[in-house]
C-alpha atoms as a PDB file:
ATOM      1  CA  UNK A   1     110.514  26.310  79.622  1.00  0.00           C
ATOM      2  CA  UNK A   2     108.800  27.725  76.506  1.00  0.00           C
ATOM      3  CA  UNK A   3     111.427  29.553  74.524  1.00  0.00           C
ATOM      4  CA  UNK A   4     109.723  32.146  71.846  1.00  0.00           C
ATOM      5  CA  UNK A   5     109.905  32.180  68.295  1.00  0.00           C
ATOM      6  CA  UNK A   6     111.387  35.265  66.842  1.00  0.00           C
ATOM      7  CA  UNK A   7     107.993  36.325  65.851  1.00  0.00           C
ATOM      8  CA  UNK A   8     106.958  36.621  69.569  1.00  0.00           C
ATOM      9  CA  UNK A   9     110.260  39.027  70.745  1.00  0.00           C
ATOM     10  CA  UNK A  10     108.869  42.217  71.304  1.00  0.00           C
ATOM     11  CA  UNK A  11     111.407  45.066  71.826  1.00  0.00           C
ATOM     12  CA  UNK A  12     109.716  47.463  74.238  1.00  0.00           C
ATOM     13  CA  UNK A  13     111.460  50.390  75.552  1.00  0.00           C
ATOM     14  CA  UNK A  14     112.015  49.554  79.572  1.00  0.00           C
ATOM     15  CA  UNK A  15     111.035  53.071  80.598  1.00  0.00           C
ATOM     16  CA  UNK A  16     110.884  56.633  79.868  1.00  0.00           C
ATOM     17  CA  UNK A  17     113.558  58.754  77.671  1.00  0.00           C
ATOM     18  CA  UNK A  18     116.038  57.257  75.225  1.00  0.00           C
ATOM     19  CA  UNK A  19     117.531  53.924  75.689  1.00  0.00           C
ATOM     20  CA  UNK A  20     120.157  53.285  73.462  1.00  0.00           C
ATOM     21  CA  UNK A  21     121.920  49.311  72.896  1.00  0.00           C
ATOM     22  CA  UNK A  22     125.356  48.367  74.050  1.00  0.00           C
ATOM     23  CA  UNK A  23     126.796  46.268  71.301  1.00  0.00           C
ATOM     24  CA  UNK A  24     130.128  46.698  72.326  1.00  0.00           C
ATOM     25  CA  UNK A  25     130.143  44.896  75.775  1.00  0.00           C
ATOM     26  CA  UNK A  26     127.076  42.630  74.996  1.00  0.00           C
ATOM     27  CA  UNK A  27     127.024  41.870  71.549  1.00  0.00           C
ATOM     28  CA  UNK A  28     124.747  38.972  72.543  1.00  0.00           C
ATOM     29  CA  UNK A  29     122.060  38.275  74.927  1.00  0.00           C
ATOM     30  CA  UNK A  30     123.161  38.151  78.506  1.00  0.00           C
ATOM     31  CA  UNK A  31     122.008  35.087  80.318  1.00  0.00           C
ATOM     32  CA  UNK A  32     118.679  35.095  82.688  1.00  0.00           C
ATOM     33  CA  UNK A  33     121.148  34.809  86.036  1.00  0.00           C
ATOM     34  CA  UNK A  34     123.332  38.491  84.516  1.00  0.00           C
ATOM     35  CA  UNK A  35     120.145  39.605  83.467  1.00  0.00           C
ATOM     36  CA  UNK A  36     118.519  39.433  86.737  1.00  0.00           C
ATOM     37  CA  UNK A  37     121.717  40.094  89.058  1.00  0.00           C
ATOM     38  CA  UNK A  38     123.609  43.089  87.045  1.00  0.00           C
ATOM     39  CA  UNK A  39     121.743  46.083  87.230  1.00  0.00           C
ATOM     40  CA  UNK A  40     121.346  47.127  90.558  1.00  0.00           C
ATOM     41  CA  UNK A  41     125.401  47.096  91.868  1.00  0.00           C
ATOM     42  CA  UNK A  42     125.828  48.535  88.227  1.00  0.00           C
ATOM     43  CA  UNK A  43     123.309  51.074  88.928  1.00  0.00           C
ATOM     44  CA  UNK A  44     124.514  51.790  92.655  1.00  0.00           C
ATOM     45  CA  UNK A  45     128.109  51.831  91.802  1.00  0.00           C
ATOM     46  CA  UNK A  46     128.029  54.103  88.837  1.00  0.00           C
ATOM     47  CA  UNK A  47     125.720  56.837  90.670  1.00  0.00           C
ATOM     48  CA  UNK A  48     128.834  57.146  93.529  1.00  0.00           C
ATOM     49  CA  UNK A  49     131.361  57.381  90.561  1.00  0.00           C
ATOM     50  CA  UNK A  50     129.607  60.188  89.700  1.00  0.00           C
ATOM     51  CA  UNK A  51     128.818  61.729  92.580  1.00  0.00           C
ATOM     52  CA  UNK A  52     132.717  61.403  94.008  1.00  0.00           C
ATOM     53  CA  UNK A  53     133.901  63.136  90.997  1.00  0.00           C
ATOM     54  CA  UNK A  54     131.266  66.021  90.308  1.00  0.00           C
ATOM     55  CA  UNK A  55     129.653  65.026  87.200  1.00  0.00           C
ATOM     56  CA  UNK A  56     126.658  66.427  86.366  1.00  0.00           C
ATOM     57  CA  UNK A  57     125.152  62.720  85.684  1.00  0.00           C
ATOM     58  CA  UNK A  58     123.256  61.170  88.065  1.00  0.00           C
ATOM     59  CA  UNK A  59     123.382  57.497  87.476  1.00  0.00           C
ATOM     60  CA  UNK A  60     123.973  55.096  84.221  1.00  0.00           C
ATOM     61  CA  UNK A  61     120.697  52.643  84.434  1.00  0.00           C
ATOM     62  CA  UNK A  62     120.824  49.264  82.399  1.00  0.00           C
ATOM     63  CA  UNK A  63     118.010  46.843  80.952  1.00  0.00           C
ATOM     64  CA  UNK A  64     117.815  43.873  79.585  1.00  0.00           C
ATOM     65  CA  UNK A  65     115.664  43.200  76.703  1.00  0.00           C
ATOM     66  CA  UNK A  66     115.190  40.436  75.501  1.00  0.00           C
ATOM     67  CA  UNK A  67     118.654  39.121  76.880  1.00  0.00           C
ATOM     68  CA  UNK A  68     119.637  42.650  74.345  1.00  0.00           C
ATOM     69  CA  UNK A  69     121.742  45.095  77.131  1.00  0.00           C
ATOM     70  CA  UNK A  70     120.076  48.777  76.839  1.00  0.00           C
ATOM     71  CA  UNK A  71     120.983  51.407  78.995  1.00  0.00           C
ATOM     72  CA  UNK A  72     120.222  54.945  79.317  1.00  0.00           C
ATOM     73  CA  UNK A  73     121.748  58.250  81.446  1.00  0.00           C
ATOM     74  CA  UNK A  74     119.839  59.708  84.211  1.00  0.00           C
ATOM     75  CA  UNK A  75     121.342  63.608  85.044  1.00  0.00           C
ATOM     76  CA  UNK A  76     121.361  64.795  87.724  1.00  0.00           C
ATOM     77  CA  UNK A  77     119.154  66.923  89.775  1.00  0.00           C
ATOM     78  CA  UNK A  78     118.946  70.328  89.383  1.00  0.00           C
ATOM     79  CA  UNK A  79     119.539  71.431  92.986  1.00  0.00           C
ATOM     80  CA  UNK A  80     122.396  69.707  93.166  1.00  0.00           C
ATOM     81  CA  UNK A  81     124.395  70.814  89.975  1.00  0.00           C
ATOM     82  CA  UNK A  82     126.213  73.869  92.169  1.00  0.00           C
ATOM     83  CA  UNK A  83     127.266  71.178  94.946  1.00  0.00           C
ATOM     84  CA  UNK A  84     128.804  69.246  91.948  1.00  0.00           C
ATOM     85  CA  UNK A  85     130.680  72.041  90.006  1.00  0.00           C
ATOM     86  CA  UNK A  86     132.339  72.600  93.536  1.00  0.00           C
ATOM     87  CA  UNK A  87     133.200  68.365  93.943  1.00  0.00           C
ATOM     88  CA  UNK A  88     134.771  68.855  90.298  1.00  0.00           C
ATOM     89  CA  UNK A  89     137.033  71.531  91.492  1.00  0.00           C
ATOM     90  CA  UNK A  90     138.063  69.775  94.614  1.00  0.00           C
ATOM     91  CA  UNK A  91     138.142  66.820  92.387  1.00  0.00           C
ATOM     92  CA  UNK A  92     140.930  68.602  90.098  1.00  0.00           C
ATOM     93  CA  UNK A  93     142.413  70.277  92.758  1.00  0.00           C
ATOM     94  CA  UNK A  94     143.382  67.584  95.228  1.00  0.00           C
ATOM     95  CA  UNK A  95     143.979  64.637  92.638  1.00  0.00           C
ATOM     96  CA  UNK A  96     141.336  62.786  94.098  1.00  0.00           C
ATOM     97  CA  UNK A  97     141.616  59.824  92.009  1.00  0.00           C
ATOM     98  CA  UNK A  98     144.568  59.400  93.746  1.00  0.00           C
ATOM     99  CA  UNK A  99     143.222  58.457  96.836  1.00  0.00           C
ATOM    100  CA  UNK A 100     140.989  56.174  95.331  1.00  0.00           C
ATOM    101  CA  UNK A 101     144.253  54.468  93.879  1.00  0.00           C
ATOM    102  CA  UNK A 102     145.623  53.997  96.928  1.00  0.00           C
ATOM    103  CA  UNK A 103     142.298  52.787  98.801  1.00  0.00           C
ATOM    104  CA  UNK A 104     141.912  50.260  95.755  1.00  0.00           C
ATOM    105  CA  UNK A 105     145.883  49.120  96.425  1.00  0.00           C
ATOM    106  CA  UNK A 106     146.324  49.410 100.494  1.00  0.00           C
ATOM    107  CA  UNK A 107     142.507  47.824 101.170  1.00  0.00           C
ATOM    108  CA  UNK A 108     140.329  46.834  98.651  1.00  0.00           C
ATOM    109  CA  UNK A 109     142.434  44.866  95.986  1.00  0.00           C
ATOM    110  CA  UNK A 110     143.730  42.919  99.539  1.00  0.00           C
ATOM    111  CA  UNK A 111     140.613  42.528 100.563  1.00  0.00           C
ATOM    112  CA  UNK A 112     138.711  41.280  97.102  1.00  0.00           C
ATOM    113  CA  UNK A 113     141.403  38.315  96.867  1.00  0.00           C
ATOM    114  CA  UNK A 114     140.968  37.222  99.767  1.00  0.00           C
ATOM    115  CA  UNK A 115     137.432  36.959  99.464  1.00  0.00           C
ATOM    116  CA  UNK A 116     138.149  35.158  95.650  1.00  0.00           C
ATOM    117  CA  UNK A 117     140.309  32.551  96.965  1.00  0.00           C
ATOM    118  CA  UNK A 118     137.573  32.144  99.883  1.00  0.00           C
ATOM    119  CA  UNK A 119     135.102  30.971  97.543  1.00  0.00           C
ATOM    120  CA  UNK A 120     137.386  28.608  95.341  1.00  0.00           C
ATOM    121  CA  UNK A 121     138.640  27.287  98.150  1.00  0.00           C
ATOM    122  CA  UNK A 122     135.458  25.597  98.417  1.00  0.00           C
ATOM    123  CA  UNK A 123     134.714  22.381  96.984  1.00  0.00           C
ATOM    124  CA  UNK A 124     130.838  22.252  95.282  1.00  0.00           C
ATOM    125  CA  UNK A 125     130.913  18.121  94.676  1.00  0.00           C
ATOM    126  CA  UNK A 126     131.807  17.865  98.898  1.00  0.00           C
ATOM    127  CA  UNK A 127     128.501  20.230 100.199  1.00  0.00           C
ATOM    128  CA  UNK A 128     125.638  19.053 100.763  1.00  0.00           C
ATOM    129  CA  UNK A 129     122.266  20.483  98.550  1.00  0.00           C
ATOM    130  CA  UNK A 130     121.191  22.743 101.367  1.00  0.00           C
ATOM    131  CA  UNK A 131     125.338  24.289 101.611  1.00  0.00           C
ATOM    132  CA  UNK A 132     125.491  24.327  97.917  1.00  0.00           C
ATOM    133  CA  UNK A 133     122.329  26.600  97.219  1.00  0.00           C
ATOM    134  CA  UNK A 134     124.115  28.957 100.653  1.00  0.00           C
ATOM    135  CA  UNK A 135     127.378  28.443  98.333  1.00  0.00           C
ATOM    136  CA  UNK A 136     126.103  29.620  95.193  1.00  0.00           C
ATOM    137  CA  UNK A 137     124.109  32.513  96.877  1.00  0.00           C
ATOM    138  CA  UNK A 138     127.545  33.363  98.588  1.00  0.00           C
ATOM    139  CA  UNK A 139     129.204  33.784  94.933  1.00  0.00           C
ATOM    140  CA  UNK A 140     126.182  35.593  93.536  1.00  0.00           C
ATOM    141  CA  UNK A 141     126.559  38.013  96.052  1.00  0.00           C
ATOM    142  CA  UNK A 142     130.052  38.485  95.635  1.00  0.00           C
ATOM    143  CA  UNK A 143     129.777  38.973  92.018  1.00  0.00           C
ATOM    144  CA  UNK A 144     127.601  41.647  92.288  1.00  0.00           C
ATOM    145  CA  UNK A 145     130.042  43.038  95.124  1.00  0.00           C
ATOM    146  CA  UNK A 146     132.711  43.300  92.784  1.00  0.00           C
ATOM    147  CA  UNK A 147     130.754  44.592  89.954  1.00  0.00           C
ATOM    148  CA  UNK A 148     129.875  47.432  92.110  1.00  0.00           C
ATOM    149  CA  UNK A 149     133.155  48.105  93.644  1.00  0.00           C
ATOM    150  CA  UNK A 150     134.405  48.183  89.465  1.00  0.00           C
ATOM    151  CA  UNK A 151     131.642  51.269  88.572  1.00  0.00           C
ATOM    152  CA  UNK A 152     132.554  53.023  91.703  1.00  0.00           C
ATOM    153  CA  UNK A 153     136.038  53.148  90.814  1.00  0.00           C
ATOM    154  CA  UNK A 154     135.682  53.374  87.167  1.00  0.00           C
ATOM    155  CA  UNK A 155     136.444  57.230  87.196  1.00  0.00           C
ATOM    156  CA  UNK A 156     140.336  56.869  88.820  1.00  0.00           C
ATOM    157  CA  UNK A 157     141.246  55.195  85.374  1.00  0.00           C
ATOM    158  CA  UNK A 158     139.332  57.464  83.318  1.00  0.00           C
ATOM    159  CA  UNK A 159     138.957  60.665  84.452  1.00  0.00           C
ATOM    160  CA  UNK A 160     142.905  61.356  85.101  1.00  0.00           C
ATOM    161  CA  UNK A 161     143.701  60.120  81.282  1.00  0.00           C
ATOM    162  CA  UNK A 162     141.243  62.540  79.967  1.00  0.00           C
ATOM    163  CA  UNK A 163     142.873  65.175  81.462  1.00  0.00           C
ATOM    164  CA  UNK A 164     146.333  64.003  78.984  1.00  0.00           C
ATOM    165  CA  UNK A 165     143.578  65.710  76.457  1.00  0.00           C
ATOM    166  CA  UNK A 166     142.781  69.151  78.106  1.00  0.00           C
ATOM    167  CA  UNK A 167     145.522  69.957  79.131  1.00  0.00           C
ATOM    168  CA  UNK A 168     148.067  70.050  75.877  1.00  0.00           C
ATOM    169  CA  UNK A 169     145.556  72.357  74.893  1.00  0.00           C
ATOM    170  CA  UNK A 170     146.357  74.736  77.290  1.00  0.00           C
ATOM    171  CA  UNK A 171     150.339  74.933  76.163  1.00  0.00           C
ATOM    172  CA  UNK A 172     150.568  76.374  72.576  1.00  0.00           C
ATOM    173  CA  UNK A 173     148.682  76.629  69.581  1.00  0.00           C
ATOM    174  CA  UNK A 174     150.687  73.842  68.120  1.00  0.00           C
ATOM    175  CA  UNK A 175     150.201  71.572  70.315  1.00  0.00           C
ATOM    176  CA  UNK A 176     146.478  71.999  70.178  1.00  0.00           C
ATOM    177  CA  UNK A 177     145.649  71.795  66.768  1.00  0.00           C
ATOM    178  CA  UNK A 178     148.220  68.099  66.667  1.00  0.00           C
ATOM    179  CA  UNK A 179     145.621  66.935  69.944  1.00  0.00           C
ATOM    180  CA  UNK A 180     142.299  68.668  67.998  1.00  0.00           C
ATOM    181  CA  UNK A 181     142.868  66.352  64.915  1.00  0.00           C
ATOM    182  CA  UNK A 182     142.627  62.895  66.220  1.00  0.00           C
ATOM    183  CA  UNK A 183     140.378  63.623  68.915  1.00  0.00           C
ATOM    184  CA  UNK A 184     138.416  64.951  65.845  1.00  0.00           C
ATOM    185  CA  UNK A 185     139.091  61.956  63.667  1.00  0.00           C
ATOM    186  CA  UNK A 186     137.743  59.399  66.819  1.00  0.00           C
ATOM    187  CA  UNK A 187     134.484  61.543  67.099  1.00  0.00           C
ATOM    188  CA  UNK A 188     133.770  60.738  63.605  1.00  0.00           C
ATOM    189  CA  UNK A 189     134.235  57.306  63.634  1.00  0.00           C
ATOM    190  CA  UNK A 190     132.257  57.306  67.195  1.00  0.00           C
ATOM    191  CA  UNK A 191     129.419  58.933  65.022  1.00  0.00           C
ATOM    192  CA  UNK A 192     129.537  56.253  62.382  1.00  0.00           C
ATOM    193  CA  UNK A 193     129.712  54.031  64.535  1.00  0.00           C
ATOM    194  CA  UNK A 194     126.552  55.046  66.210  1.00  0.00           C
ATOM    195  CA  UNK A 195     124.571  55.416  63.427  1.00  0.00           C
ATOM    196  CA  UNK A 196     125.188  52.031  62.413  1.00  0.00           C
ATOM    197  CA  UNK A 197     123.865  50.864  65.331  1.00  0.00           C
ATOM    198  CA  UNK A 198     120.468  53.093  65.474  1.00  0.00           C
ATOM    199  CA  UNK A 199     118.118  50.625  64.561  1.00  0.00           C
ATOM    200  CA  UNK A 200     119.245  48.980  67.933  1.00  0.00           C
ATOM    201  CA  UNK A 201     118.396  52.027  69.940  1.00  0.00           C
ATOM    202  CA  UNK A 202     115.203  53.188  71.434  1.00  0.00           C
ATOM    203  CA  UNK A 203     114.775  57.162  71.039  1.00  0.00           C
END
């Protein structure tokens, strides 16, 4: 395999809008095989995050460049913003992420070890080559299983914290203006932050 010099790297935006990097999770290149198998469970698993909790954001869609992890935010159609607004409420109403919780503890969680210890129950050095390549495609596929089953459930331990910073709000003036200053104080570093990362970002 001919590996390019850095001269050759070309960093071309993977398609249309803004893309922006993700040095945070990747801070370097992903290998070929996370490269190749990430995106679409990502991709899949994020857009019914979204859609079970009413945000107005369609999907999250990553690339890899150049091993580099890009991503950018799709929102969502237009026709379907009222649909959302009334998922939201529901969404608030009903404590939603609870049921998620319990789906995650009762059936999923359950049913995701079991499948782990399935797979290292296996020994590689015993299969043959034809049962080792039906092995490792096994294992692919369950990676990319779980990675979707983590973006689809990403909002029940997200989305019921950041209500700990509406709601205080809500109470007194006091109690706002002690939330407003280090919410204030993380956006700024969030900023820096950012901009310090720029060059890394496609606009």
């Amino acid at each position: 395999m001919t590996v390019p010099s850095p001269s050759d790297l070309r960093f071309e935006p993977p398609g249309p809008g803004s893309w922006t990097i993700d040095p945070v999770h990747f801070p370097r290149p992903v290998t070929r095989y996370w490269a190749e198998m990430h995106p679409e469970p990502f991709q899949r698993g994020f857009r019914e995050f979204t859609q079970y909790y009413g945000m107005l954001l369609d999907t999250m869609v990553p690339a890899y460049i150049n091993g580099f992890s890009y991503r950018t935010m799709l929102p969502v159609a237009e026709e379907e913003i009222p649909q959302r607004f009334a998922r939201a409420e529901e969404v608030f109403e009903q404590k939603l992420w609870r049921a998620q919780l319990r789906d995650w503890q009762e059936t999923l969680k359950p049913a995701a070890v079991k499948a782990h210890r399935d797979l290292q129950s296996v020994d590689p050095d015993a299969l043959s080559d034809t049962d080792l390549i039906a092995y490792l495609a096994r294992c692919r596929d369950h990676h990319a299983a779980m990675i979707y089953q983590h973006m689809r459930l990403s909002g029940a331990a997200m989305i019921a914290i950041r209500r700990t910073d509406v709601a205080p709000a809500s109470f007194t003036v006091l109690i706002a203006a002690a939330v407003e200053l280090p919410v204030a104080s993380i956006g700024s570093s969030r900023i820096t932050s950012r901009s310090a990362t720029s060059a890394g970002s496609f606009a």
